[in-house]
C-alpha atoms as a PDB file:
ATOM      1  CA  UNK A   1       0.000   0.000   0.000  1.00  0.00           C
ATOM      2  CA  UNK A   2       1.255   3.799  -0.897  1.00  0.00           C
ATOM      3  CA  UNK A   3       2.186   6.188   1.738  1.00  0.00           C
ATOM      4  CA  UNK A   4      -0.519   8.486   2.010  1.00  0.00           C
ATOM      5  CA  UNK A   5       1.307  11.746   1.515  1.00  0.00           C
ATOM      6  CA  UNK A   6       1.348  14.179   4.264  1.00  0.00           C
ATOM      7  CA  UNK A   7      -0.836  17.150   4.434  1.00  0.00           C
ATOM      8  CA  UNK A   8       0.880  20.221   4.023  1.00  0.00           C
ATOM      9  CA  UNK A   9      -1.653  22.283   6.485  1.00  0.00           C
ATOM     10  CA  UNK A  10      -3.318  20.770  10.017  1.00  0.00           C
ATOM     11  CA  UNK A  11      -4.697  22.458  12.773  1.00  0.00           C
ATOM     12  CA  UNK A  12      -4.078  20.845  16.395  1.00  0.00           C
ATOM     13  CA  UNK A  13      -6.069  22.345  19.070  1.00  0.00           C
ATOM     14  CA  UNK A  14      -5.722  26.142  18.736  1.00  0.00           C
ATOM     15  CA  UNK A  15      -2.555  26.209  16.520  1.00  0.00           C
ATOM     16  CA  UNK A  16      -2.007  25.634  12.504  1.00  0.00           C
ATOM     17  CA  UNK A  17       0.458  23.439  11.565  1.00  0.00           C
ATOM     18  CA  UNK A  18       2.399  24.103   8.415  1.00  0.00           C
ATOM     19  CA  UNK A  19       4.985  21.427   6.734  1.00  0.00           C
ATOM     20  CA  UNK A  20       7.236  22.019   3.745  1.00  0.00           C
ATOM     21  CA  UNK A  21      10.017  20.565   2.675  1.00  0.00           C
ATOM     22  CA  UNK A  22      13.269  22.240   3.710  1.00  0.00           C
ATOM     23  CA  UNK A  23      15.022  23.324   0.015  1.00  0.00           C
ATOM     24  CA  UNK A  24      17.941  26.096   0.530  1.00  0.00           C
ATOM     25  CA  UNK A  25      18.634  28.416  -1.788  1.00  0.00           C
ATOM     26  CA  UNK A  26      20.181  31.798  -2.206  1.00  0.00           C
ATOM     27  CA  UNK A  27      17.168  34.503  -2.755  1.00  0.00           C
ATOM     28  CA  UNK A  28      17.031  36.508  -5.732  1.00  0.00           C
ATOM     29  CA  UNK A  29      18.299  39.517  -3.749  1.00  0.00           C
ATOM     30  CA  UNK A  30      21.406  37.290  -2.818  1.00  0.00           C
ATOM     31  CA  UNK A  31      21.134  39.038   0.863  1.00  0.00           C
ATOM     32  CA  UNK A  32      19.718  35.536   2.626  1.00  0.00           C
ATOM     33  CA  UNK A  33      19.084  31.596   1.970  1.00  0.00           C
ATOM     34  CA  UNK A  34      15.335  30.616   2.035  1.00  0.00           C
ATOM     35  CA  UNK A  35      15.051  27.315   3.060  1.00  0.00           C
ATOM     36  CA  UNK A  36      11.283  27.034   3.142  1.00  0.00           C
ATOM     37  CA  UNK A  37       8.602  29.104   1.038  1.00  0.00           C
ATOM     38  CA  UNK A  38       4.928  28.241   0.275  1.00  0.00           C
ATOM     39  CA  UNK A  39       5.922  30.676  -2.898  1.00  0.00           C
ATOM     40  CA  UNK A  40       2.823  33.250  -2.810  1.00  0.00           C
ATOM     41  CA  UNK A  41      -0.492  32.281  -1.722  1.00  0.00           C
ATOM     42  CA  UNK A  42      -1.284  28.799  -0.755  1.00  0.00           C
ATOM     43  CA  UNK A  43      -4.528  27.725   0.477  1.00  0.00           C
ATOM     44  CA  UNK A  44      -6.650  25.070   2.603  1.00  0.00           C
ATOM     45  CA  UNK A  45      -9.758  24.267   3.571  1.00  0.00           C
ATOM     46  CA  UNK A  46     -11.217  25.137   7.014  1.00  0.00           C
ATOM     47  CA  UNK A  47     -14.704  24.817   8.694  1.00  0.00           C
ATOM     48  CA  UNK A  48     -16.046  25.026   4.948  1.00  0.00           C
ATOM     49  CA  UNK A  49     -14.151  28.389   4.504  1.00  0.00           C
ATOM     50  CA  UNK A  50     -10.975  28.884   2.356  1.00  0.00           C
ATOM     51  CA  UNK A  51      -7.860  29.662   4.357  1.00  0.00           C
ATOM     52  CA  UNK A  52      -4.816  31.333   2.749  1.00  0.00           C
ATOM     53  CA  UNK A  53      -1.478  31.602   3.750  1.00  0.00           C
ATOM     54  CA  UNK A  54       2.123  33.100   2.666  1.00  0.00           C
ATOM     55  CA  UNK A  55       5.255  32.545   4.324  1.00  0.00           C
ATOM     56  CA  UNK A  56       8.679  32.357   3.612  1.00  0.00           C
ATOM     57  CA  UNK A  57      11.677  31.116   6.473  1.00  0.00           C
ATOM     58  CA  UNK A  58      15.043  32.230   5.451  1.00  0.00           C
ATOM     59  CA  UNK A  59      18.753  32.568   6.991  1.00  0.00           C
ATOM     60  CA  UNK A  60      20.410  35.753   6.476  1.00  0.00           C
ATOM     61  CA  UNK A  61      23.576  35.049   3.768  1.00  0.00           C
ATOM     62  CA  UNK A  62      26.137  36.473   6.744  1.00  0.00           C
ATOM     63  CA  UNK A  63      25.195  33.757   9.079  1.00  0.00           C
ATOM     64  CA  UNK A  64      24.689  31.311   6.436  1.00  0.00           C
ATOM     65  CA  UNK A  65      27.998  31.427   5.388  1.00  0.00           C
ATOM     66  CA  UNK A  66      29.540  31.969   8.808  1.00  0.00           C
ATOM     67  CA  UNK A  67      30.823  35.574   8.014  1.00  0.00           C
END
């Protein structure tokens, strides 16, 4: 039997849950490393009502790179 793949969005009690893959790379701006983006709008259902989200997580290029 397949692995059902994970959801991307949960909610668990009063919190939302969010899981990406973690994928560094240097942003276009070359000033940090984004190692998680839901690139623009991403959305999921909730209590019959569309929820949207945008997020990105990133490591400034300094710290990064140990500089």
């Amino acid at each position: 039997m397949a692995n059902k793949p994970k959801q991307k969005f949960e909610i668990v009690g009063d919190e939302i849950v969010v899981r990406y893959k973690l994928a560094p790379y240097l942003s276009k701006s070359e000033k940090s490393y984004v190692i998680g983006t839901s690139h623009g709008r991403d959305t999921f259902p909730w209590e019959g009502k569309n929820v949207h989200i945008n997020f990105n997580a990133y490591v400034m290029k300094e710290e990064w790179e140990g500089k």
